[in-house]
C-alpha atoms as a PDB file:
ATOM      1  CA  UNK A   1     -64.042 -62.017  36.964  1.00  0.00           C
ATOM      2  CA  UNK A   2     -67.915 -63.003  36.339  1.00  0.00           C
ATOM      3  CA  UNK A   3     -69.596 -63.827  39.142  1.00  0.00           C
ATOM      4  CA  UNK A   4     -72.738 -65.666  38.766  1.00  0.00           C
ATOM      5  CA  UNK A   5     -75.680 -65.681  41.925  1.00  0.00           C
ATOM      6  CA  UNK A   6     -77.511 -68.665  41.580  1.00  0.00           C
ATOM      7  CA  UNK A   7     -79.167 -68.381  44.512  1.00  0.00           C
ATOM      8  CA  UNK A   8     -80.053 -65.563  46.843  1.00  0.00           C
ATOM      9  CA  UNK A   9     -81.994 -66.573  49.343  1.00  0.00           C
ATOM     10  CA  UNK A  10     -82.120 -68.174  53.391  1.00  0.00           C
ATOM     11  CA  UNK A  11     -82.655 -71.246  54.306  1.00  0.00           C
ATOM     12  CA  UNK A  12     -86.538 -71.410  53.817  1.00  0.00           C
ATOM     13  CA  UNK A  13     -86.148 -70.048  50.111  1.00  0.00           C
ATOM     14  CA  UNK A  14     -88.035 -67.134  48.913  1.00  0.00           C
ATOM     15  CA  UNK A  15     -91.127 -68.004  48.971  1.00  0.00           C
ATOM     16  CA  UNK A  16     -91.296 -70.086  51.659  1.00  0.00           C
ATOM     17  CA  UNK A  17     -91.405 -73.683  50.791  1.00  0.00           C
ATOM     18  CA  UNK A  18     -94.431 -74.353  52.671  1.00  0.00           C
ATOM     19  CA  UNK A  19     -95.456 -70.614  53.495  1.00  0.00           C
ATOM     20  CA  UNK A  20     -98.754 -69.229  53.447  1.00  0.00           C
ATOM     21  CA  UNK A  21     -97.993 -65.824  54.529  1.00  0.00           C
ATOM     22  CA  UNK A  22     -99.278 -62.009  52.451  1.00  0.00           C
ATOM     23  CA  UNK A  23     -95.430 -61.590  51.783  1.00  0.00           C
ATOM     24  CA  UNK A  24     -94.586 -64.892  50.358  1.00  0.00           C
ATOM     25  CA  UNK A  25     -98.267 -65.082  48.568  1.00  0.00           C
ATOM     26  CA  UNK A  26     -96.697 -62.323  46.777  1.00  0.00           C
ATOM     27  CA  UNK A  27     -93.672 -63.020  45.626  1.00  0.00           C
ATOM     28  CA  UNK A  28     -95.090 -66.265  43.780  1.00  0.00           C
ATOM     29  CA  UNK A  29     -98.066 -64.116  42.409  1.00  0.00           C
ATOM     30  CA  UNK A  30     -94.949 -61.766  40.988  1.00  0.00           C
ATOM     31  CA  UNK A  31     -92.426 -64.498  40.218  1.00  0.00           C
ATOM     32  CA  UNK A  32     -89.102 -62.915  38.530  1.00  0.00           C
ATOM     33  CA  UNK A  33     -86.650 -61.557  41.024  1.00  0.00           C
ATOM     34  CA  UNK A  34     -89.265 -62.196  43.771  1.00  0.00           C
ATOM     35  CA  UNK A  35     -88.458 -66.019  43.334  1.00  0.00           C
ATOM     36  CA  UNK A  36     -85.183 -67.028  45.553  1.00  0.00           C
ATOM     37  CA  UNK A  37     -83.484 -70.183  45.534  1.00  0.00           C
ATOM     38  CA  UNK A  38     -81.054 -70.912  47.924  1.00  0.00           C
ATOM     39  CA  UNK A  39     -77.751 -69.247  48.276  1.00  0.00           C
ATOM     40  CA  UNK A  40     -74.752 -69.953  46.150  1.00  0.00           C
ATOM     41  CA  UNK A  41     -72.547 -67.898  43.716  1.00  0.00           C
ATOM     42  CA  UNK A  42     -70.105 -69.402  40.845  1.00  0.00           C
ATOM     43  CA  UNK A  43     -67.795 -67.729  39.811  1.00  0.00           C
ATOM     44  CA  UNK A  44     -66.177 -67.233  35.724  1.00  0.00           C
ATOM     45  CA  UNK A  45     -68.016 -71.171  35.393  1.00  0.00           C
ATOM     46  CA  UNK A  46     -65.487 -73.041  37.588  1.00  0.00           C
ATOM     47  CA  UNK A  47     -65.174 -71.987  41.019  1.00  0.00           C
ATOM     48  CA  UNK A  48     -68.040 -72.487  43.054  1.00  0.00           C
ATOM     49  CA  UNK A  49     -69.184 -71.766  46.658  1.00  0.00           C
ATOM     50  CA  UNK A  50     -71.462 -73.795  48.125  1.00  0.00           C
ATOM     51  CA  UNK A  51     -73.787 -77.104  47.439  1.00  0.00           C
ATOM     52  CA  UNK A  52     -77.230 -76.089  48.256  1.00  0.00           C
ATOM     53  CA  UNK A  53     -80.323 -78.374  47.602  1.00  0.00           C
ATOM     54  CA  UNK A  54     -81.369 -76.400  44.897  1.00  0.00           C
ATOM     55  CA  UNK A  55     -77.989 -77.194  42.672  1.00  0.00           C
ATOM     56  CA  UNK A  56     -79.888 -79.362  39.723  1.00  0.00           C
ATOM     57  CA  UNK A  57     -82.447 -75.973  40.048  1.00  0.00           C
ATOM     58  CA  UNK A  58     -79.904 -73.711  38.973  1.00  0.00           C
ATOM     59  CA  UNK A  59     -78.241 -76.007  36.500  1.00  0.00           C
ATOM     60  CA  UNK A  60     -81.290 -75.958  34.384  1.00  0.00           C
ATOM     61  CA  UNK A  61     -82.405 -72.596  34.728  1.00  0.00           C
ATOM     62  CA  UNK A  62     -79.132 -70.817  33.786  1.00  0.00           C
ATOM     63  CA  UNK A  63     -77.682 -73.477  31.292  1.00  0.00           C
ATOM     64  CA  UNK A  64     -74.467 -74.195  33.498  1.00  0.00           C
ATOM     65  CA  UNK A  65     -72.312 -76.324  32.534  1.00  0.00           C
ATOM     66  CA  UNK A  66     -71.436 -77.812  36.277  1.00  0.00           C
ATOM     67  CA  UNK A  67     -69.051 -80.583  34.885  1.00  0.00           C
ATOM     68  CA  UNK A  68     -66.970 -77.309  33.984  1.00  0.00           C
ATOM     69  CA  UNK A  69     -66.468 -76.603  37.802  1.00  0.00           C
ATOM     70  CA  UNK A  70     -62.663 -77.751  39.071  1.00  0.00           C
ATOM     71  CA  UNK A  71     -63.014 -76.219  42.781  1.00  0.00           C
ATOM     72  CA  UNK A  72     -66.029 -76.051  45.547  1.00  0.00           C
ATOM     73  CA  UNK A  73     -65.250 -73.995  48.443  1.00  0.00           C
ATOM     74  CA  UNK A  74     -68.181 -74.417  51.014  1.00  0.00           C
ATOM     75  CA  UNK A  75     -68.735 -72.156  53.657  1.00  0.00           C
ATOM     76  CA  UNK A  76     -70.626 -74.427  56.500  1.00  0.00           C
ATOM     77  CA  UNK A  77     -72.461 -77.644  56.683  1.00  0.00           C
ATOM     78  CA  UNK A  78     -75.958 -75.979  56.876  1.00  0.00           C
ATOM     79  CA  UNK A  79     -78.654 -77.635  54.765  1.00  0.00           C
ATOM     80  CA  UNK A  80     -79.333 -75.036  52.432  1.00  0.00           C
ATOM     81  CA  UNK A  81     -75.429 -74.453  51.613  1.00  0.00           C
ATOM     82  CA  UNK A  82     -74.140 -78.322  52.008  1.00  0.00           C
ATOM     83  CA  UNK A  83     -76.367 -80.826  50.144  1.00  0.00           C
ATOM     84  CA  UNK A  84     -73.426 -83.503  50.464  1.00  0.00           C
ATOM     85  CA  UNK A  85     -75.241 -86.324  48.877  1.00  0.00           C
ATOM     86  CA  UNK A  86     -74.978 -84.808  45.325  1.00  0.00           C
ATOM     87  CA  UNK A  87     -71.307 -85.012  45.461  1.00  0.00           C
ATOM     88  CA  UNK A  88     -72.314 -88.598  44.319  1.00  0.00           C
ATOM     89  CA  UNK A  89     -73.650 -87.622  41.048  1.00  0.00           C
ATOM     90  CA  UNK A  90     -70.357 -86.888  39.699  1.00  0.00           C
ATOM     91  CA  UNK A  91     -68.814 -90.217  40.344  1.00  0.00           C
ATOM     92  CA  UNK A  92     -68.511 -92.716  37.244  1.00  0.00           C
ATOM     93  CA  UNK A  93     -71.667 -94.000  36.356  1.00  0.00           C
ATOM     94  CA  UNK A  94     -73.709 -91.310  36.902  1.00  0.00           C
ATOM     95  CA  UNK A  95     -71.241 -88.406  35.558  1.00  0.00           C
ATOM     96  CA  UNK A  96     -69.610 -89.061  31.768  1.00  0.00           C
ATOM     97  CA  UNK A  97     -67.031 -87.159  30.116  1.00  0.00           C
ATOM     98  CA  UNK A  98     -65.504 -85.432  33.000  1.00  0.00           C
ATOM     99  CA  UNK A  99     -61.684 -85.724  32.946  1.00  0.00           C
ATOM    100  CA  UNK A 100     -61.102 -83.559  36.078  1.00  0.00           C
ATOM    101  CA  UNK A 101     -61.436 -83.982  39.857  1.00  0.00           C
ATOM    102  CA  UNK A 102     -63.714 -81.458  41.816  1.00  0.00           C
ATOM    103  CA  UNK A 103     -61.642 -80.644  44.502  1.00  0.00           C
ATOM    104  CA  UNK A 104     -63.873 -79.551  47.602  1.00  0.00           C
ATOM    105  CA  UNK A 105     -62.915 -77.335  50.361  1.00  0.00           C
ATOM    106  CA  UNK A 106     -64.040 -76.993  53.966  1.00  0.00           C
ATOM    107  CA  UNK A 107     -63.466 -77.074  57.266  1.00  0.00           C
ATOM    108  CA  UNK A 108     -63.505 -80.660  59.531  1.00  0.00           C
ATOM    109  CA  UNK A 109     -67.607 -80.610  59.516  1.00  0.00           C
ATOM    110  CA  UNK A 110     -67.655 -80.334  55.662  1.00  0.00           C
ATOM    111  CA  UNK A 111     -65.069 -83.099  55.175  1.00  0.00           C
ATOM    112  CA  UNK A 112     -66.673 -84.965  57.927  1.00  0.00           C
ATOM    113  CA  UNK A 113     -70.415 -84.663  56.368  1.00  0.00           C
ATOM    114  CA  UNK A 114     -68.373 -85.561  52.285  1.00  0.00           C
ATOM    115  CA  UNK A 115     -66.775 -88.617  53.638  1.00  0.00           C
ATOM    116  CA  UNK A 116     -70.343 -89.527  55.204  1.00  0.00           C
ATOM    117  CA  UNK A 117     -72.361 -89.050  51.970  1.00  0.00           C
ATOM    118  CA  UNK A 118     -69.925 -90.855  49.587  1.00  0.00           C
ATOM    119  CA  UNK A 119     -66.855 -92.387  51.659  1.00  0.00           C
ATOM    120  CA  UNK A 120     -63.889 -92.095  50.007  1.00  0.00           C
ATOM    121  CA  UNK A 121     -64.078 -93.020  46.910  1.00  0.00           C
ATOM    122  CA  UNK A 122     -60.796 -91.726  45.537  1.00  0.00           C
ATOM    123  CA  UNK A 123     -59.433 -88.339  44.070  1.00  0.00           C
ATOM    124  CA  UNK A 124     -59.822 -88.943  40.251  1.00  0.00           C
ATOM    125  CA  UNK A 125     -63.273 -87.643  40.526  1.00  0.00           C
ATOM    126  CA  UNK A 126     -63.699 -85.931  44.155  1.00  0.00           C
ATOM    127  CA  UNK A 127     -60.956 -84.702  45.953  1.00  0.00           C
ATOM    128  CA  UNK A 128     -62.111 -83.321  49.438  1.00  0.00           C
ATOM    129  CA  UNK A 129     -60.054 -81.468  51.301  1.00  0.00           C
ATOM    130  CA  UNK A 130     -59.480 -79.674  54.741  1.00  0.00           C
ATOM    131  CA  UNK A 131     -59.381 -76.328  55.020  1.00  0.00           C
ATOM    132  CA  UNK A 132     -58.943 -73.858  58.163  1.00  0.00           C
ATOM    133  CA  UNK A 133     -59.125 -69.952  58.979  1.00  0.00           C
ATOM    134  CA  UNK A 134     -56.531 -68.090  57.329  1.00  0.00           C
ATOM    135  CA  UNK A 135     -55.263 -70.750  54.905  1.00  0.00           C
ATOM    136  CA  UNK A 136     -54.444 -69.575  51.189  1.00  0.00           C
ATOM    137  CA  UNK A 137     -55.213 -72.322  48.492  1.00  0.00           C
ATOM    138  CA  UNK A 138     -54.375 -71.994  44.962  1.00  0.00           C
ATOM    139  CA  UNK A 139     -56.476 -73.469  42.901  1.00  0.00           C
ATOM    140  CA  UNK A 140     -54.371 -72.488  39.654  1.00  0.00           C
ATOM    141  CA  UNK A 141     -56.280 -69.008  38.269  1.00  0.00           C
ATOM    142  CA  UNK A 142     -57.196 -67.722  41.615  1.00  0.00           C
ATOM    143  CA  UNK A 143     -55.896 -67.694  45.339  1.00  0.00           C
ATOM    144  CA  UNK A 144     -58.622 -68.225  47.764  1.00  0.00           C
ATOM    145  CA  UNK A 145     -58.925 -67.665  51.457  1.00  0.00           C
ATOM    146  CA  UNK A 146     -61.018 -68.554  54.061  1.00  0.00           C
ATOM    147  CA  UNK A 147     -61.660 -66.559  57.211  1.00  0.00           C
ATOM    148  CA  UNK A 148     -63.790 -66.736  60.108  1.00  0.00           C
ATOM    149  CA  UNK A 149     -67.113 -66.061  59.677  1.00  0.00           C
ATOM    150  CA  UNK A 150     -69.434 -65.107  63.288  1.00  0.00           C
ATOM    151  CA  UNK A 151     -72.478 -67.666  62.501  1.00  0.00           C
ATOM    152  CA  UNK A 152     -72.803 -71.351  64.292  1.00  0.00           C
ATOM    153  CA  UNK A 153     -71.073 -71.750  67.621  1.00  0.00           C
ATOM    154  CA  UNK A 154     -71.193 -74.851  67.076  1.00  0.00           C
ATOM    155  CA  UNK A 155     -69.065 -75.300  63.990  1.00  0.00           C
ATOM    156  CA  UNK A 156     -66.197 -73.346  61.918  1.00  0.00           C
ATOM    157  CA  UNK A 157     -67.875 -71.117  59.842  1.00  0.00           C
ATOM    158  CA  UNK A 158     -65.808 -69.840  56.846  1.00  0.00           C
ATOM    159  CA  UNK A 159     -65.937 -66.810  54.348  1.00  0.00           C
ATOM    160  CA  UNK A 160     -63.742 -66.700  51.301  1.00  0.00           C
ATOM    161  CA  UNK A 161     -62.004 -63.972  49.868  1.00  0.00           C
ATOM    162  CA  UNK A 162     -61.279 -64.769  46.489  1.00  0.00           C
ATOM    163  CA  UNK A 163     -58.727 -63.075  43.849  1.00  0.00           C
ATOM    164  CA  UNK A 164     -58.266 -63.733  40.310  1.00  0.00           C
ATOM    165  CA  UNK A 165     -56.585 -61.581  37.327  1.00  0.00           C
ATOM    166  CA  UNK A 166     -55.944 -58.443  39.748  1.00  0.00           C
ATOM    167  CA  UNK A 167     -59.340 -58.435  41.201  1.00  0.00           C
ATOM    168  CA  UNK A 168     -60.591 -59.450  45.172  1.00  0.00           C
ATOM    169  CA  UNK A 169     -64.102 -60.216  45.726  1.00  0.00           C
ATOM    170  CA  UNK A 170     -64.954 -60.882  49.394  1.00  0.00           C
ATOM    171  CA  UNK A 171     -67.853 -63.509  49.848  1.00  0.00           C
ATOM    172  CA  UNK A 172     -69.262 -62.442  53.302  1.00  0.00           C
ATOM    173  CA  UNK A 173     -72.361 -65.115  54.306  1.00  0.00           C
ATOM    174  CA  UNK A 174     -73.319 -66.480  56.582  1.00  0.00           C
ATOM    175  CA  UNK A 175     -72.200 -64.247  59.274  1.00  0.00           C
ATOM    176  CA  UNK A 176     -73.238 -61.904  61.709  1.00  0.00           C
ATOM    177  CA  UNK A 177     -70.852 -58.955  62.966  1.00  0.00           C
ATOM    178  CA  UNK A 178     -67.355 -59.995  61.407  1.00  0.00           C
ATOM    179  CA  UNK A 179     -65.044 -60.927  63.955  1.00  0.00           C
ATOM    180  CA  UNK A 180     -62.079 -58.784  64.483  1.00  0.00           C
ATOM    181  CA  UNK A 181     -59.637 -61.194  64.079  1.00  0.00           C
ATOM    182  CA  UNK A 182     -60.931 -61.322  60.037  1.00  0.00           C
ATOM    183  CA  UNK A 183     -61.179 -57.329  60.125  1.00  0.00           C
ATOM    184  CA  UNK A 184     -57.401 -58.039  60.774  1.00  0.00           C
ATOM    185  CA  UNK A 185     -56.920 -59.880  57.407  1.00  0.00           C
ATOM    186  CA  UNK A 186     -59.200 -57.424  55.516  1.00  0.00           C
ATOM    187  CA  UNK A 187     -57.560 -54.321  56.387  1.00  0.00           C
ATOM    188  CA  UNK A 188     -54.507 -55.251  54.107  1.00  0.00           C
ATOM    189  CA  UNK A 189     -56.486 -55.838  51.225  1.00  0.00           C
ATOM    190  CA  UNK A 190     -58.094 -53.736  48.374  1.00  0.00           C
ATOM    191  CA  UNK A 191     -61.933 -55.239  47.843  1.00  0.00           C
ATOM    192  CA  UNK A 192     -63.161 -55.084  44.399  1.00  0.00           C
ATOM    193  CA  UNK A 193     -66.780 -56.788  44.970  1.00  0.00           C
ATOM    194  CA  UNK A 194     -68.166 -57.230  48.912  1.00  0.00           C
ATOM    195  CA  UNK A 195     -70.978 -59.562  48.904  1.00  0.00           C
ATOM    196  CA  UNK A 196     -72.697 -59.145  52.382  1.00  0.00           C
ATOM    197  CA  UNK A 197     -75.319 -61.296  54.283  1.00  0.00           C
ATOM    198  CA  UNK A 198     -78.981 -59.464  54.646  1.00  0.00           C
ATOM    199  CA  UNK A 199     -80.560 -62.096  55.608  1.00  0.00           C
ATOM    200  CA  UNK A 200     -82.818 -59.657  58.317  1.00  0.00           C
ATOM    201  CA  UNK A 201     -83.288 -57.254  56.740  1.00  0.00           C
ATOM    202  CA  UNK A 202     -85.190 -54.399  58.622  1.00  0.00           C
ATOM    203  CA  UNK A 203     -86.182 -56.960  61.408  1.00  0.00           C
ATOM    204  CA  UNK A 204     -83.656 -56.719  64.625  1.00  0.00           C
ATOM    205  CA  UNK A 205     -80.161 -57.531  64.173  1.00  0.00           C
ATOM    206  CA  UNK A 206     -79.189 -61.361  65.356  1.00  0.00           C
ATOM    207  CA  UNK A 207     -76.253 -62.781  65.998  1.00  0.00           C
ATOM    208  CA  UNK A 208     -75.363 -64.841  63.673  1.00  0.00           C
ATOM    209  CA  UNK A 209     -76.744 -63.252  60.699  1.00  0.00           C
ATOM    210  CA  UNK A 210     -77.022 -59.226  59.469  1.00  0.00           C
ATOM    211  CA  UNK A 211     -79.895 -56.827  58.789  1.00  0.00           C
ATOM    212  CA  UNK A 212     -79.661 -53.783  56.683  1.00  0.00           C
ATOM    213  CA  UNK A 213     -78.262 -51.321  59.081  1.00  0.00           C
ATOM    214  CA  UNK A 214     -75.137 -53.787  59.819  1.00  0.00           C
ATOM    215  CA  UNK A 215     -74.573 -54.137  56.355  1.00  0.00           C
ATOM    216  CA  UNK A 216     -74.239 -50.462  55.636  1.00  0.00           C
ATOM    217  CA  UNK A 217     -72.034 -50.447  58.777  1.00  0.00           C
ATOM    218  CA  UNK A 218     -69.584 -53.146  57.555  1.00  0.00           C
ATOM    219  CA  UNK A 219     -69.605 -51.122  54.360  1.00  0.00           C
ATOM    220  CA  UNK A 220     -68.710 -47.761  56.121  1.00  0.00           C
ATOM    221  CA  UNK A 221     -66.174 -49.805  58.183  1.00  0.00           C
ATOM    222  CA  UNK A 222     -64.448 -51.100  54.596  1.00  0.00           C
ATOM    223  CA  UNK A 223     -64.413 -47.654  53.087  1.00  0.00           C
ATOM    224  CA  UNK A 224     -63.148 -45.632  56.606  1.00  0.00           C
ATOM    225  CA  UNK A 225     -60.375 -48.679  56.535  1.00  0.00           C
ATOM    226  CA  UNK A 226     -59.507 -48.400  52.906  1.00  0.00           C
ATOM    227  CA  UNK A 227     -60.448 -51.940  51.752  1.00  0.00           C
ATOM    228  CA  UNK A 228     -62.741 -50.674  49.572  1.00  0.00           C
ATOM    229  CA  UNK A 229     -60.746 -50.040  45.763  1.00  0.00           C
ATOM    230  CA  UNK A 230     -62.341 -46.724  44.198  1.00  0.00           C
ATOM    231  CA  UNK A 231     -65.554 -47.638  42.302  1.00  0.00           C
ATOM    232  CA  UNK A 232     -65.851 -51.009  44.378  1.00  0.00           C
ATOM    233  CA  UNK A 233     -69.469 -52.796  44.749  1.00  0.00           C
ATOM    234  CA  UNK A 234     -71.379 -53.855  47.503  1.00  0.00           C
ATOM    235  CA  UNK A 235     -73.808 -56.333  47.222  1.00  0.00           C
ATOM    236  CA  UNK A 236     -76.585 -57.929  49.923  1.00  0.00           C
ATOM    237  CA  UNK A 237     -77.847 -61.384  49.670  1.00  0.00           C
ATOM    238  CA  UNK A 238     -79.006 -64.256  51.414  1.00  0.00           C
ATOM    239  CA  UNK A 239     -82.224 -62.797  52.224  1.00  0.00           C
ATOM    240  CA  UNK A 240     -85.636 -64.177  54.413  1.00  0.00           C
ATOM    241  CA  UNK A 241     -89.124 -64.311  53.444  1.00  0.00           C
ATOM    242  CA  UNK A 242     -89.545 -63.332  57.424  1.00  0.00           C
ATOM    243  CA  UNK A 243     -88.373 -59.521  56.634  1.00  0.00           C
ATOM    244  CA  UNK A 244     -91.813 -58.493  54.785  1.00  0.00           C
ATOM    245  CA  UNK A 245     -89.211 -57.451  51.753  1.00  0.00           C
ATOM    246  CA  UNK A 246     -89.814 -57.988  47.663  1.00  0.00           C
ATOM    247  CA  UNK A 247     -86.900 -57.168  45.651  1.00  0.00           C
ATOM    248  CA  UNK A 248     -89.091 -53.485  44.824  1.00  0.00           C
ATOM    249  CA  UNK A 249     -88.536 -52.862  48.133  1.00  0.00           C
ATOM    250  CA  UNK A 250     -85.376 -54.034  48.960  1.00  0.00           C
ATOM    251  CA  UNK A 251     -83.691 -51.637  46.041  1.00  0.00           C
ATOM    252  CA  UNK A 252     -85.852 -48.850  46.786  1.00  0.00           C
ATOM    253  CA  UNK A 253     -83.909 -48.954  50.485  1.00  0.00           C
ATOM    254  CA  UNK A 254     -80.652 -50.127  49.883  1.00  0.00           C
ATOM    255  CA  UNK A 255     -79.932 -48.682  45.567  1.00  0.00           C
ATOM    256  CA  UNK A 256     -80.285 -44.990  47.547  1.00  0.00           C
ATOM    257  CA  UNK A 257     -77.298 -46.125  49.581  1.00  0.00           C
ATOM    258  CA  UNK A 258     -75.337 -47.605  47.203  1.00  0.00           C
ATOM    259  CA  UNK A 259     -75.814 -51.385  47.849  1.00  0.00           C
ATOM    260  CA  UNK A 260     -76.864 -53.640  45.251  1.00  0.00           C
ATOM    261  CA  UNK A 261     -79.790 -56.266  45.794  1.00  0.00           C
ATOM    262  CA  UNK A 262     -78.929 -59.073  44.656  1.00  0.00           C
ATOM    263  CA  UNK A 263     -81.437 -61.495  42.731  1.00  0.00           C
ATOM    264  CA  UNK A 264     -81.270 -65.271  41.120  1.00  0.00           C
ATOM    265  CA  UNK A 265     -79.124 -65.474  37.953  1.00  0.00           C
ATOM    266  CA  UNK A 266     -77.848 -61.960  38.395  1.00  0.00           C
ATOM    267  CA  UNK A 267     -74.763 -61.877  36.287  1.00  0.00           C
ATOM    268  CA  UNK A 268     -71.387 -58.882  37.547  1.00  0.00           C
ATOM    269  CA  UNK A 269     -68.174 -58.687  35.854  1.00  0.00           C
ATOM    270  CA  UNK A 270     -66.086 -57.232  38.146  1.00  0.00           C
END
């Protein structure tokens, strides 16, 4: 399983889009894995979580071949991980040559915020469908499952855990503390890849999202529990221009403990 980050970043981006601050002054000063886009991962070129705004972004920079994609699994209807409105670029007349549908996966607020930004224009092109905690879909070469994430009140967050040719990666943003009843699902399974939300940092731990010291408790948790296979990765993402943090420093903390930082275009084969 290869799976791609094509984005790595919060909401703002890394820089800041409009940020004047010593931190975000800089990362653009540095550029290379000091510039973060926002958060999304595909994975061996067809499955894909998440439609940030910054989509066409990593379509040029990493030569991907997006027409390639068959499934879209999308974890919340956040700006910077639902940009609905470019669903429309793959319908005829603006997409050529693609045979297939994209079939796209969320709960009722994703299929809600689809039909708004192109209707329903049919399934030979994209297929949106409903998806709730705990449901299994197949999507051919890999079983995927969402579970409850602990982010927005307001809506039905979802994580995936994904597995594909004997190996389970567990995509684990947005999210605060995992609820218990998905610590229930996890403890039956064997976790090749864990890809955690950081989005804190060092800064106090908030609800809805993780800092450093809850990410190397979730990992302690999944090794104690045994969900972690022998050899297994852990990787920390999603991260804010708020927490002070190049990618130096980030993997001078979290490397010592085993975690890898993630960074845009960073490529695993797990």
């Amino acid at each position: 399983m290869k799976v791609h980050f094509l984005g790595t970043a919060a909401a703002e981006g890394f820089p800041g889009m409009f940020c004047r601050c010593a931190t975000c002054a800089e990362a653009r000063a540095r550029g290379g894995r000091d510039i973060r886009t926002r958060s999304s991962v595909i994975v061996d070129g067809t499955l894909k979580i998440d439609l940030p705004p910054d989509t066409l972004l990593h379509v040029l920079r990493d030569g991907l071949d997006l027409g390639a994609v068959t499934d879209l699994f999308v974890t919340h209807t956040h700006s910077d991980h639902l940009r609905a409105e470019e669903l429309e670029m793959r319908l005829p007349g603006y997409a050529h040559g693609v045979e297939h549908p994209l079939r796209v996966y969320g709960h009722d607020g994703v299929v809600r915020r689809c039909r708004e930004a192109i209707g329903r224009p049919g399934d030979e092109r994209v297929a949106i469908r409903r998806m709730v905690p705990f449901e299994t879909v197949d999507t051919g070469d890999a079983s995927v499952t969402a579970l409850p994430a602990n982010h927005d009140p307001e809506e039905t967050c979802l994580l995936y855990l994904i597995e594909k040719g004997g190996k389970t990666l567990f995509y684990g943003h947005d999210t605060g503390l995992l609820p218990e009843e998905t610590w229930a699902w996890l403890a039956t399974q064997r976790l090749d890849l864990a890809i955690l939300d950081c989005t804190n940092g060092n800064l106090p731990f908030t609800g809805g999202h993780l800092n450093i010291p809850a990410v190397l408790d979730i990992r302690k948790r999944m090794r104690d529990g045994g969900m972690l296979k022998e050899g297994a990765r852990t990787v920390a993402t999603h991260f804010s221009h708020n927490i002070g943090l190049l990618h130096d420093d980030l993997t001078r903390i979290l490397e010592p403990e085993g975690v890898i930082v993630a960074y845009d275009g960073m490529v695993l084969d797990i």
